[in-house]
PDB file of N, CA and C in Angstrom:
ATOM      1  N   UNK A   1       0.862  -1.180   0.000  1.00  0.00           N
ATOM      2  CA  UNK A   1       0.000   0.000   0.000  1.00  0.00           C
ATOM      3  C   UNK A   1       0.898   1.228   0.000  1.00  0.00           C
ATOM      4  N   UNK A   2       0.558   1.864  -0.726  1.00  0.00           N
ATOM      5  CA  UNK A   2       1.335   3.374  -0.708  1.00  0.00           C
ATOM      6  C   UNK A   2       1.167   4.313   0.167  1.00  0.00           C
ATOM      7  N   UNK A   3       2.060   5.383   0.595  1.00  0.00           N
ATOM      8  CA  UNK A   3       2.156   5.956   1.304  1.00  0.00           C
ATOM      9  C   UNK A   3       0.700   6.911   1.194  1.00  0.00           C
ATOM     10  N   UNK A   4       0.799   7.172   0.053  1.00  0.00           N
ATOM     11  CA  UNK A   4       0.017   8.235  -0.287  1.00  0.00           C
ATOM     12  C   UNK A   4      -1.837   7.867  -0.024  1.00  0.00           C
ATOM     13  N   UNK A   5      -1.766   6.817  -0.319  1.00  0.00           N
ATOM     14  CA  UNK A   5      -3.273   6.290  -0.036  1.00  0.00           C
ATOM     15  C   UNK A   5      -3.450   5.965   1.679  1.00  0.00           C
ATOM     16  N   UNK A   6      -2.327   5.755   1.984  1.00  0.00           N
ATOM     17  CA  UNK A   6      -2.563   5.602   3.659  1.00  0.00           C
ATOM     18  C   UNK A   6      -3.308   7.155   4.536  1.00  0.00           C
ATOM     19  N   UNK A   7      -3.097   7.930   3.716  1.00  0.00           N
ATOM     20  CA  UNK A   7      -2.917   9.509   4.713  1.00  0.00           C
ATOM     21  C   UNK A   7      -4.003  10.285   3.794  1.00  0.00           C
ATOM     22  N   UNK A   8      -4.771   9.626   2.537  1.00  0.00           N
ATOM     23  CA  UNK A   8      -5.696  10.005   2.020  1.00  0.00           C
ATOM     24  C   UNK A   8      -7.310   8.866   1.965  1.00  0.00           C
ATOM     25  N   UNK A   9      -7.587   8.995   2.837  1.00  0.00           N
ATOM     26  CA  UNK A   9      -8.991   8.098   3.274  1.00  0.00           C
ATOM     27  C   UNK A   9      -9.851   7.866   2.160  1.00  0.00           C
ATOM     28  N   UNK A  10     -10.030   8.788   0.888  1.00  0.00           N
ATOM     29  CA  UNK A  10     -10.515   8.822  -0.135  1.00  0.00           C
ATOM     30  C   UNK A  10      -9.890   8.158  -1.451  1.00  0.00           C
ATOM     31  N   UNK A  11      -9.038   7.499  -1.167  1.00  0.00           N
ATOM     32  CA  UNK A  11      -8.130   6.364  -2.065  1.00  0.00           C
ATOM     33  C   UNK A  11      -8.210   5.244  -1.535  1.00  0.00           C
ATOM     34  N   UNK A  12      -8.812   4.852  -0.316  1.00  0.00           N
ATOM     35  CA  UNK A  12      -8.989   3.967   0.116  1.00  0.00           C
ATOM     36  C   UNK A  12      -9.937   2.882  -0.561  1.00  0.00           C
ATOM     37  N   UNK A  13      -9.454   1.449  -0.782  1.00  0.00           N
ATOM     38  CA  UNK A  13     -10.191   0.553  -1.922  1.00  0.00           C
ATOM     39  C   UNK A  13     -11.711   0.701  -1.151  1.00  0.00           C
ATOM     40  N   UNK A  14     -12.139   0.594  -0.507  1.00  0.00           N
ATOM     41  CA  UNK A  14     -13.477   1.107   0.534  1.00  0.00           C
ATOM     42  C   UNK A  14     -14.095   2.436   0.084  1.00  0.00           C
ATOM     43  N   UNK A  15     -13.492   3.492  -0.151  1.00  0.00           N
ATOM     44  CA  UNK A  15     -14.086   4.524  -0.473  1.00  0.00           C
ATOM     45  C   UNK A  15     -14.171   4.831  -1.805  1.00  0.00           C
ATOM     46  N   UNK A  16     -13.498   3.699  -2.469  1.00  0.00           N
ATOM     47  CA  UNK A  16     -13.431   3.860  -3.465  1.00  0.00           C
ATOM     48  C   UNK A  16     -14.575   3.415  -4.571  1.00  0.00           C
ATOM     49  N   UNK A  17     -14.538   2.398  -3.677  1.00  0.00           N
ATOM     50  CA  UNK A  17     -16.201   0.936  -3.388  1.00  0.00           C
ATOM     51  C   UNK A  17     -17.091   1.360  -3.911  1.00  0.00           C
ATOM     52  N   UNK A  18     -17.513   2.483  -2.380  1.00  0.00           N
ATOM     53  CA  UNK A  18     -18.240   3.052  -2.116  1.00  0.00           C
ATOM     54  C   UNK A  18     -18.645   4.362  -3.386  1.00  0.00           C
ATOM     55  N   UNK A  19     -17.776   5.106  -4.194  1.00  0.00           N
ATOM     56  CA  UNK A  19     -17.596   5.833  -4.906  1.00  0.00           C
ATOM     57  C   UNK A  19     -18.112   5.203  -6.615  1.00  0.00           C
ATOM     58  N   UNK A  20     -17.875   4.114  -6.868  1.00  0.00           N
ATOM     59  CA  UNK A  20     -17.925   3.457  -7.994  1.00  0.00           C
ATOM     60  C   UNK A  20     -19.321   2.987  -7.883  1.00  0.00           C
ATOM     61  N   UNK A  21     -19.986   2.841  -6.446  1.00  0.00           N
ATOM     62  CA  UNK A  21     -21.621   1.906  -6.787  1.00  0.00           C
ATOM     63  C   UNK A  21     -22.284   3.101  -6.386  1.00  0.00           C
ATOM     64  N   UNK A  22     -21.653   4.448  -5.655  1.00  0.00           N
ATOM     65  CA  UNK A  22     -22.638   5.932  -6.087  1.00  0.00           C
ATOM     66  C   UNK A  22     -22.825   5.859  -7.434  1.00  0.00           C
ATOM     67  N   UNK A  23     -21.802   5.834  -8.466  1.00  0.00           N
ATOM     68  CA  UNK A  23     -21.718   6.335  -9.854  1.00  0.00           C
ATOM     69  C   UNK A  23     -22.285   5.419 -10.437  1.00  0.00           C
ATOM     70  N   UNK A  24     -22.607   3.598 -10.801  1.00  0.00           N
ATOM     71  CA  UNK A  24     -23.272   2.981 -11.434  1.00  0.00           C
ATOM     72  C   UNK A  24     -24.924   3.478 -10.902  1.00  0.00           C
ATOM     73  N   UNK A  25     -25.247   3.596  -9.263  1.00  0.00           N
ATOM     74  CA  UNK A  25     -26.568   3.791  -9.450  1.00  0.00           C
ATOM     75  C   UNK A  25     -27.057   4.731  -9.672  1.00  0.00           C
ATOM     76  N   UNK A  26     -25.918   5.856 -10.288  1.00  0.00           N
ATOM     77  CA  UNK A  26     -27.000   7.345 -10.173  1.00  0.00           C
ATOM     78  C   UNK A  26     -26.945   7.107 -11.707  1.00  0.00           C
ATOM     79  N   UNK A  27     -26.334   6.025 -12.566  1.00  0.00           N
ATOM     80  CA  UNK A  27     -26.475   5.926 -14.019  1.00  0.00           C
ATOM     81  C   UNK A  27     -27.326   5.395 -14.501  1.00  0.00           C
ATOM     82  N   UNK A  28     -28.929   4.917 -13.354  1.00  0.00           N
ATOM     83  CA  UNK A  28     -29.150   3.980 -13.633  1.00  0.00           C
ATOM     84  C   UNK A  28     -29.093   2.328 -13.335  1.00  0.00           C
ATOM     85  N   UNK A  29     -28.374   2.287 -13.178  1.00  0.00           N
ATOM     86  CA  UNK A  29     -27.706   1.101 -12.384  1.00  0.00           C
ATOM     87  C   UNK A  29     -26.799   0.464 -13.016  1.00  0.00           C
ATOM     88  N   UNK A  30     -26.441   0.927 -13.983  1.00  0.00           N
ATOM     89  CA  UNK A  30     -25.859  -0.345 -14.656  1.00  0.00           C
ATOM     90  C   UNK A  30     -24.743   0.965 -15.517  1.00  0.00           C
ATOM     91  N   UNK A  31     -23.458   0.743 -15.394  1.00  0.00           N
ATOM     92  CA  UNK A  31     -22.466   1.765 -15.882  1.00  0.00           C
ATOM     93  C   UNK A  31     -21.084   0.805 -17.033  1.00  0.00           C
ATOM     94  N   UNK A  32     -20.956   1.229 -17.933  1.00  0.00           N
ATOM     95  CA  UNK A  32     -19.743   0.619 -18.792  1.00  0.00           C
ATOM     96  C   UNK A  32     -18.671   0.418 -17.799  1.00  0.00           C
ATOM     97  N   UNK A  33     -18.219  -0.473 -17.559  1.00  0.00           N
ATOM     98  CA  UNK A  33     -16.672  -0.400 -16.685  1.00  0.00           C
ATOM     99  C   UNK A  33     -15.368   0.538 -17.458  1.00  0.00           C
ATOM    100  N   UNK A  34     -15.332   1.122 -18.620  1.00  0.00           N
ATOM    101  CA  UNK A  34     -14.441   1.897 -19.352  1.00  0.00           C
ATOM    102  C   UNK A  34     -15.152   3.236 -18.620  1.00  0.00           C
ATOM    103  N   UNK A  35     -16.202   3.537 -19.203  1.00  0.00           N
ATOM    104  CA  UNK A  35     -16.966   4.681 -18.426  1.00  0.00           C
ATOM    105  C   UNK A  35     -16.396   4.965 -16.773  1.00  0.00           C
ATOM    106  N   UNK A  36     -17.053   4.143 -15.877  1.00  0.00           N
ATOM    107  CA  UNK A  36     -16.569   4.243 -14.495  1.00  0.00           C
ATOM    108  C   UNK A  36     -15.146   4.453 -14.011  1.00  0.00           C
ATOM    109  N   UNK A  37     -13.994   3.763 -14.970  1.00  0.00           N
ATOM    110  CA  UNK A  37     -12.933   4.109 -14.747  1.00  0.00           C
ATOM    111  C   UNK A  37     -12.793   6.016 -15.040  1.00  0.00           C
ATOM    112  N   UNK A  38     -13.333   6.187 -16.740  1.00  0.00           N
ATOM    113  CA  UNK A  38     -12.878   7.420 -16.838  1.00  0.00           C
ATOM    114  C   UNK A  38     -13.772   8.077 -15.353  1.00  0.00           C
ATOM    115  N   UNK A  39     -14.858   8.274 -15.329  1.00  0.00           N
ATOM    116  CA  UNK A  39     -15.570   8.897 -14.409  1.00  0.00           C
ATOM    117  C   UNK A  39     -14.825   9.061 -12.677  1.00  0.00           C
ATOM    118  N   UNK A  40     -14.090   8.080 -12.530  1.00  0.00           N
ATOM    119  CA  UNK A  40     -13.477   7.963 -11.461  1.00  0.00           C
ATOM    120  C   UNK A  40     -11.980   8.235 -11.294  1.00  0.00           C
ATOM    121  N   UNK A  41     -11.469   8.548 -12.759  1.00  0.00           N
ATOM    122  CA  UNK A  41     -10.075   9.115 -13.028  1.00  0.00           C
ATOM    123  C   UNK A  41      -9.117   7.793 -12.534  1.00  0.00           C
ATOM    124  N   UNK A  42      -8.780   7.157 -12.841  1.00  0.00           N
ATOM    125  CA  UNK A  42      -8.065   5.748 -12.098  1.00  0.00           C
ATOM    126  C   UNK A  42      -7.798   4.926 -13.045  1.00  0.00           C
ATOM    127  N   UNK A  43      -6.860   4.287 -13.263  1.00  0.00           N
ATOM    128  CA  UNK A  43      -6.044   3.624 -14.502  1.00  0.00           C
ATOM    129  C   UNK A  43      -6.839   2.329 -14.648  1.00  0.00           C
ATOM    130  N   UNK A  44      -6.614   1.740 -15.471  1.00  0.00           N
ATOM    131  CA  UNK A  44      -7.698   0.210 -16.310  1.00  0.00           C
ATOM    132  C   UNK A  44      -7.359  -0.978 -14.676  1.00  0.00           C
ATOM    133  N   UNK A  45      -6.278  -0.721 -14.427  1.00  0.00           N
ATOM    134  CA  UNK A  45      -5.738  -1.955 -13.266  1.00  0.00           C
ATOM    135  C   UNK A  45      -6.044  -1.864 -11.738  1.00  0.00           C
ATOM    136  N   UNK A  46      -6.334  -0.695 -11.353  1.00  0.00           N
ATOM    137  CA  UNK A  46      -7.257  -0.159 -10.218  1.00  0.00           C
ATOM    138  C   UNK A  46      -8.845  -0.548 -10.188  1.00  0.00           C
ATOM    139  N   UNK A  47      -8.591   0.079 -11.422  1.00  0.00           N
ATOM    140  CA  UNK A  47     -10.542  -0.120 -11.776  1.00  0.00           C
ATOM    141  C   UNK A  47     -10.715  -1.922 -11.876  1.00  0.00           C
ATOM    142  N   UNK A  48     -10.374  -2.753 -12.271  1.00  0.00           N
ATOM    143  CA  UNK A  48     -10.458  -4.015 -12.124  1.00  0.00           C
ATOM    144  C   UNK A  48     -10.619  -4.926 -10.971  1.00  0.00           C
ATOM    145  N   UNK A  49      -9.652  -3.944 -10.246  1.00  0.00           N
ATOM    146  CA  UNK A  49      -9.057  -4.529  -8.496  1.00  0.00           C
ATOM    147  C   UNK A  49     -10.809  -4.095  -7.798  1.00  0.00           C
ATOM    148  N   UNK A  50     -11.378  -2.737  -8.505  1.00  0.00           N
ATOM    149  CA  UNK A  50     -12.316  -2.873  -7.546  1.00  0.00           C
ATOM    150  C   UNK A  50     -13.757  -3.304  -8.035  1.00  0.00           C
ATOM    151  N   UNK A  51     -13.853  -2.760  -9.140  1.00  0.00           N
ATOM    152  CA  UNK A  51     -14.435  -4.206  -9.696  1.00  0.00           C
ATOM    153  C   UNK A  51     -14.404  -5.365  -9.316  1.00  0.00           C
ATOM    154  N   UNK A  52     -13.345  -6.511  -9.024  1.00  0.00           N
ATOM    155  CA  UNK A  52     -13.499  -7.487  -8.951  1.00  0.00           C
ATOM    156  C   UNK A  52     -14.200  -7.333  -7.259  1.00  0.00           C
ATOM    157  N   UNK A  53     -13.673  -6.585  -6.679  1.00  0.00           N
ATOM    158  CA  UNK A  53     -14.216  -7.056  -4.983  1.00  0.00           C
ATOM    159  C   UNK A  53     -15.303  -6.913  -4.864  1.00  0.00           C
ATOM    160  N   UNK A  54     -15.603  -5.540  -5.586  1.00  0.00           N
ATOM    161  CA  UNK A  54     -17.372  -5.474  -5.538  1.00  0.00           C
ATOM    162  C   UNK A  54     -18.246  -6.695  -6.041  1.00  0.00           C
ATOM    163  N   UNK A  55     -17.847  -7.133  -7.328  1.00  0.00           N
ATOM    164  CA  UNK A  55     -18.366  -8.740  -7.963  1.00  0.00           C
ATOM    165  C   UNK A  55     -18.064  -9.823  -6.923  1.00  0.00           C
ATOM    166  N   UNK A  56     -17.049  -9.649  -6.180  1.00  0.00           N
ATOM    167  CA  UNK A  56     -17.203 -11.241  -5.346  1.00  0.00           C
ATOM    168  C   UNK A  56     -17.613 -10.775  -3.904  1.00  0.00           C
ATOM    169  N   UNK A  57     -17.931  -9.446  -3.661  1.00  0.00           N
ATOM    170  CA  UNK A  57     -19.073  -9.161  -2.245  1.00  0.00           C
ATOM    171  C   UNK A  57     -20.378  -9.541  -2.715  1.00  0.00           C
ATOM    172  N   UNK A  58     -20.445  -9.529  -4.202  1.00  0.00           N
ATOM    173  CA  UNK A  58     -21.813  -9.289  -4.570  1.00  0.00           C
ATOM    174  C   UNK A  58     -22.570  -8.470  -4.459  1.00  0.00           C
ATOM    175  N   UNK A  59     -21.831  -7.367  -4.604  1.00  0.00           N
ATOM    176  CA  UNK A  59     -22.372  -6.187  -5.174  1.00  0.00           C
ATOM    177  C   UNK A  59     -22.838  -5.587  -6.592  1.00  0.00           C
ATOM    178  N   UNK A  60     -22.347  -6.226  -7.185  1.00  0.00           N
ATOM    179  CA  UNK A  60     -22.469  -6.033  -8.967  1.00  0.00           C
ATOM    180  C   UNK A  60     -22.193  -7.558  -9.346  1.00  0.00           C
ATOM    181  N   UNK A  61     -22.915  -7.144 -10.914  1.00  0.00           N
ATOM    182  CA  UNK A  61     -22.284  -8.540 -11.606  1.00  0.00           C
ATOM    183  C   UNK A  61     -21.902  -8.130 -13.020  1.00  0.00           C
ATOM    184  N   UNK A  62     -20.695  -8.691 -13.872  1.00  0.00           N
ATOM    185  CA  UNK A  62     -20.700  -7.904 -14.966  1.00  0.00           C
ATOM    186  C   UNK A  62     -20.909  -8.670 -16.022  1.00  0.00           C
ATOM    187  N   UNK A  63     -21.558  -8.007 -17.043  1.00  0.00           N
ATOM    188  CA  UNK A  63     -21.767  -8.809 -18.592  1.00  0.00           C
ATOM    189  C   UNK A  63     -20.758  -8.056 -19.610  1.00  0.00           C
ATOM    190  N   UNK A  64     -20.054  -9.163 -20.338  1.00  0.00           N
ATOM    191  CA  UNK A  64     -19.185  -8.616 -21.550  1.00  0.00           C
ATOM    192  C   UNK A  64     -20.191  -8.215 -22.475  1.00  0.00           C
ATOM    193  N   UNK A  65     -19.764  -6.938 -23.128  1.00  0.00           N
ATOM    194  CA  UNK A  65     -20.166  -6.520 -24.303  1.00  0.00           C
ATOM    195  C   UNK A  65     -19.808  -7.285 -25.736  1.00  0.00           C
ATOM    196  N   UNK A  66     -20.872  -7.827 -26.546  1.00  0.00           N
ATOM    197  CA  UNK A  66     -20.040  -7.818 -27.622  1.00  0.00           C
ATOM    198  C   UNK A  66     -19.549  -7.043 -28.216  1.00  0.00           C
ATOM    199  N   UNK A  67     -18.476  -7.680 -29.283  1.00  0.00           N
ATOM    200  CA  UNK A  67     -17.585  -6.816 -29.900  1.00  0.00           C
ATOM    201  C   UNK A  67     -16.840  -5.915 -29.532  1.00  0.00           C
ATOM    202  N   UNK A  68     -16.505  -6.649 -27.884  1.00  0.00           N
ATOM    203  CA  UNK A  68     -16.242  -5.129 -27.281  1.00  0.00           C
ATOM    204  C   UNK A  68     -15.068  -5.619 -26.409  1.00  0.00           C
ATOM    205  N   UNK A  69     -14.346  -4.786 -25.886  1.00  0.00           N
ATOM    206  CA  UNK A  69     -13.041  -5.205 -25.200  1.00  0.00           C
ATOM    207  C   UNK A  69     -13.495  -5.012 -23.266  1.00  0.00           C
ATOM    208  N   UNK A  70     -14.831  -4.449 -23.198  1.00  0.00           N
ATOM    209  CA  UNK A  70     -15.308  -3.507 -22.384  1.00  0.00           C
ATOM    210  C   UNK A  70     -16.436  -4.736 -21.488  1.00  0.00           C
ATOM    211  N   UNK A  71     -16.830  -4.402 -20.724  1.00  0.00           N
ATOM    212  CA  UNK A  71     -17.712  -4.730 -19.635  1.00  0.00           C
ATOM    213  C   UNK A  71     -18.964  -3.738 -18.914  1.00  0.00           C
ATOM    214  N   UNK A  72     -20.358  -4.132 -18.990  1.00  0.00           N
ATOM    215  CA  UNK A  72     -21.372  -3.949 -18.851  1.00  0.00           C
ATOM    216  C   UNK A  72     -21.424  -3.953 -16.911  1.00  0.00           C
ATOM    217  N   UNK A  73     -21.479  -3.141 -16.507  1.00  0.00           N
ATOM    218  CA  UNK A  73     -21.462  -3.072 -14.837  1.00  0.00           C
ATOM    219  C   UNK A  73     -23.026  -2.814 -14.528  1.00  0.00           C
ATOM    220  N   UNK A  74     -23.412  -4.034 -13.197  1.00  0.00           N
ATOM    221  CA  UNK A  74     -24.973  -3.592 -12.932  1.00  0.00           C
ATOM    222  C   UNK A  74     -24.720  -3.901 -11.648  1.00  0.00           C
ATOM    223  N   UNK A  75     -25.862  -3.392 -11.091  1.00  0.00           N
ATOM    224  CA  UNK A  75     -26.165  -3.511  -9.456  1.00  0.00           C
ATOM    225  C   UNK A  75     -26.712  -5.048  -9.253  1.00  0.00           C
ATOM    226  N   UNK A  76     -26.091  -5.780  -8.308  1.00  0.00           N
ATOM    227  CA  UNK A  76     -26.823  -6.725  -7.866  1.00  0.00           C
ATOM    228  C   UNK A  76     -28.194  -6.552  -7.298  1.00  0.00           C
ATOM    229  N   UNK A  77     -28.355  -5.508  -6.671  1.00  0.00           N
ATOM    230  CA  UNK A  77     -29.714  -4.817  -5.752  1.00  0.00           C
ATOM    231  C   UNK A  77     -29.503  -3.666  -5.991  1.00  0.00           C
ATOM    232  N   UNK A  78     -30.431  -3.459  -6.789  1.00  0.00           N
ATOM    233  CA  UNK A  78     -30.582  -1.800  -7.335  1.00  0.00           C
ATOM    234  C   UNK A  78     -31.703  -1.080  -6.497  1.00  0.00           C
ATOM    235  N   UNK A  79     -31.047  -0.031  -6.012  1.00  0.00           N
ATOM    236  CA  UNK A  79     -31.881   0.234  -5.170  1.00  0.00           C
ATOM    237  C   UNK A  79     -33.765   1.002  -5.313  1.00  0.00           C
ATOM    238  N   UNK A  80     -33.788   0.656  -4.068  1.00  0.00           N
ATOM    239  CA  UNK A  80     -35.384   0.901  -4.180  1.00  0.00           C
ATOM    240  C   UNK A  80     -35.746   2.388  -3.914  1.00  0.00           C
ATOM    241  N   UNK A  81     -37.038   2.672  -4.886  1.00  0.00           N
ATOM    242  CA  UNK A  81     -37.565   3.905  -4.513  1.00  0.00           C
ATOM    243  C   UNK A  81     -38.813   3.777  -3.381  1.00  0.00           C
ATOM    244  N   UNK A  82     -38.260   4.759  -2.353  1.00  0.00           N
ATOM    245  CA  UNK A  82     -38.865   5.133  -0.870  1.00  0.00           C
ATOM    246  C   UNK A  82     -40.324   6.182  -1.146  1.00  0.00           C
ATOM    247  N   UNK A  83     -41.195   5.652  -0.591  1.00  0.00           N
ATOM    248  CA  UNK A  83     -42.274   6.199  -0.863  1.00  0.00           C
ATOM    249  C   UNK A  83     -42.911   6.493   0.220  1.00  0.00           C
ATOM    250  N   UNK A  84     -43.623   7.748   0.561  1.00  0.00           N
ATOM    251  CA  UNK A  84     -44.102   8.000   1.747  1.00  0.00           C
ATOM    252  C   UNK A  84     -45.477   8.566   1.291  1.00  0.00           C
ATOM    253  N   UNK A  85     -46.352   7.761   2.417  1.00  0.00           N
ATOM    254  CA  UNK A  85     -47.889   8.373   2.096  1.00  0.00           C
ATOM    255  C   UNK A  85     -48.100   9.847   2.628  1.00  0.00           C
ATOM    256  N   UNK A  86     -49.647  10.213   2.543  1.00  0.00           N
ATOM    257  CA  UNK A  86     -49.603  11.746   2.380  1.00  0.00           C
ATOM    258  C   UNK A  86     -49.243  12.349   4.077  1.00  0.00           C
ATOM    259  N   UNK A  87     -50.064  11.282   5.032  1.00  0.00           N
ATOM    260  CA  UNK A  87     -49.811  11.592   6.284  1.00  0.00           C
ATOM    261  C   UNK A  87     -48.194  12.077   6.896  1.00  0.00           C
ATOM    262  N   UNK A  88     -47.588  10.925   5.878  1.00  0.00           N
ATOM    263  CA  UNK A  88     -45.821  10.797   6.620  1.00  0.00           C
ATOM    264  C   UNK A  88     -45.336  12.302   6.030  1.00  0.00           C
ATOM    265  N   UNK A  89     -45.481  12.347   4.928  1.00  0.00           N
ATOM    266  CA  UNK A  89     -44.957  13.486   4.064  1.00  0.00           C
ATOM    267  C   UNK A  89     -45.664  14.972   4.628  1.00  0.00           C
ATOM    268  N   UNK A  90     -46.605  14.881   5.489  1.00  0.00           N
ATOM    269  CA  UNK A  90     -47.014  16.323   6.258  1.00  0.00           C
ATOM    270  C   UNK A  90     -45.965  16.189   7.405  1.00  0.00           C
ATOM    271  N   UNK A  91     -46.072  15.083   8.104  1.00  0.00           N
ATOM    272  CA  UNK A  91     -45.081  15.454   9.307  1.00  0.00           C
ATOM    273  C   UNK A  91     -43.786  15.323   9.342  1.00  0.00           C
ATOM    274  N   UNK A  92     -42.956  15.024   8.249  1.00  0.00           N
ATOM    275  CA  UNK A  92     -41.674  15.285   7.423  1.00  0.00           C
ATOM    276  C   UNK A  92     -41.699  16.924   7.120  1.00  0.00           C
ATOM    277  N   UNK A  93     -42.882  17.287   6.473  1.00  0.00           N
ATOM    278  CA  UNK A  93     -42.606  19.042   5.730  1.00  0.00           C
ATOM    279  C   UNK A  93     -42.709  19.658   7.241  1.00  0.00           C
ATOM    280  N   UNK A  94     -43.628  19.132   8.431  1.00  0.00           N
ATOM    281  CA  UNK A  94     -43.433  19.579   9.473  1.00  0.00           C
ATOM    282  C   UNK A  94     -42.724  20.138  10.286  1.00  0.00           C
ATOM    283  N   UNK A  95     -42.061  18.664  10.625  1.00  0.00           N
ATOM    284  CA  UNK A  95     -40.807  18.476  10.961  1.00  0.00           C
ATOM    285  C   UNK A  95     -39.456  19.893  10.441  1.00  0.00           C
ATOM    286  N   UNK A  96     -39.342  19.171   9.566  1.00  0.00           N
ATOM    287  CA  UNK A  96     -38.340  20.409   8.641  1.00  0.00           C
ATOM    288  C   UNK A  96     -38.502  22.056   8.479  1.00  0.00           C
ATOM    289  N   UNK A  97     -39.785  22.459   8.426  1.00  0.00           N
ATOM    290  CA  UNK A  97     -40.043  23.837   8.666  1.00  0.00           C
ATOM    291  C   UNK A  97     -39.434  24.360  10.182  1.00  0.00           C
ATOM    292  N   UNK A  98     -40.084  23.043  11.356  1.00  0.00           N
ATOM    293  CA  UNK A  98     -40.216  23.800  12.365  1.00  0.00           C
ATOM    294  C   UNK A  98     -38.539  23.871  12.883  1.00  0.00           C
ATOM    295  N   UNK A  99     -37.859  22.137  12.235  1.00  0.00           N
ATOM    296  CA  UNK A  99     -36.076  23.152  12.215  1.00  0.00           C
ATOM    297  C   UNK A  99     -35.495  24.039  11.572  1.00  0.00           C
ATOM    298  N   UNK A 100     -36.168  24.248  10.561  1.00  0.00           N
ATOM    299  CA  UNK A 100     -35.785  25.770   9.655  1.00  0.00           C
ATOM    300  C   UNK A 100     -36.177  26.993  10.576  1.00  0.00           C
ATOM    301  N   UNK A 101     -36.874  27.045  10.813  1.00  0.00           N
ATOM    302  CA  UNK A 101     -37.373  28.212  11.720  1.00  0.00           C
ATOM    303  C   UNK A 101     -36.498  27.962  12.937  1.00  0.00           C
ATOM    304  N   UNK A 102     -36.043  27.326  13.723  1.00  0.00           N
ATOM    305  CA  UNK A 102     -35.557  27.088  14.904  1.00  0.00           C
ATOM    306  C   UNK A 102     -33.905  27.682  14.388  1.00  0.00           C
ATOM    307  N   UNK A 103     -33.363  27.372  13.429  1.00  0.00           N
ATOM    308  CA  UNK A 103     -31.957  27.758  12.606  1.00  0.00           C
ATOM    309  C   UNK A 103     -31.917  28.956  12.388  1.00  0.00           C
ATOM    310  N   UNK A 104     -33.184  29.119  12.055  1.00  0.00           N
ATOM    311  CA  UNK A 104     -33.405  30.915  11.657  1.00  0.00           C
ATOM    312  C   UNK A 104     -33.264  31.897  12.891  1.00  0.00           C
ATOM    313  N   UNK A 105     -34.072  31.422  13.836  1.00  0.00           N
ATOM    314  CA  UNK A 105     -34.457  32.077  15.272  1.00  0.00           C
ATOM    315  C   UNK A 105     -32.932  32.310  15.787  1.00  0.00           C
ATOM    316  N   UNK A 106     -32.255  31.260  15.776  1.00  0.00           N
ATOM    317  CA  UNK A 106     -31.038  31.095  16.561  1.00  0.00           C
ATOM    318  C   UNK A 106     -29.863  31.843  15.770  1.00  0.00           C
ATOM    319  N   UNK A 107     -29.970  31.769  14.858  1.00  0.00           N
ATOM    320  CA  UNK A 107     -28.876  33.150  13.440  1.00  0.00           C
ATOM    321  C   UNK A 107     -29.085  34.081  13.951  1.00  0.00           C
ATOM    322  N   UNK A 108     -30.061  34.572  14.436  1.00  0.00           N
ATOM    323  CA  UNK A 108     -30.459  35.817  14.053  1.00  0.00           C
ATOM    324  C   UNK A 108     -30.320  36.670  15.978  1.00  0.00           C
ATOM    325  N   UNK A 109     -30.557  35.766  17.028  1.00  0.00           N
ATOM    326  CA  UNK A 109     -30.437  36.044  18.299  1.00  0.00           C
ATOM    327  C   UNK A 109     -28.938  35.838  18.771  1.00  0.00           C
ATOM    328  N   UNK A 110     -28.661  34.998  17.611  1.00  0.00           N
ATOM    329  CA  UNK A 110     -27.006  35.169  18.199  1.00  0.00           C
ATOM    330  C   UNK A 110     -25.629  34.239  18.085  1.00  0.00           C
TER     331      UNK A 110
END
């Protein structure tokens, strides 16, 4: 491990993980592995290393493209959309006003 990734938490193969299955699911779920590398700035042999861990946590699974030198990246569990009925969603906007106002009160007294 390099020095440099030790003292930067955000090079960490973990955050990195974590960084690569933000970017397949906000694509949709499913991201080119050429894509994700460029998107993530990180050379073809990095991007593989985490690729592969994510595929054997089972986090993703990948399909080869034909004709292609490239790989098809998807979510094993793509995530779900959260839905709140009308009741929850009043005492959520509730909620949130009455700490907006409480943030406001307190700016402003001091």
């Amino acid at each position: 491990m390099s020095k440099n990734s030790i003292n930067n938490p955000a090079n960490s193969v973990s955050a990195l993980q974590d960084r690569a299955l933000d970017l397949i699911g906000s694509s949709g779920g499913s991201l080119y592995q050429s894509e994700l590398r460029r998107m993530m700035s990180i050379d073809s042999s990095k991007c593989s290393k985490i690729v592969g861990k994510m595929q054997s946590n089972g986090l993703i699974y990948r399909e080869k493209v034909p004709a292609s030198s490239t790989y098809l990246l998807k979510l094993a569990h793509p995530p779900q959309e959260i839905s709140f009925d009308q009741p929850a969603r009043k005492d959520i906007d509730s909620y949130l006003t009455e700490f907006y106002l409480l943030y406001l009160m307190r700016g402003i007294s001091g």
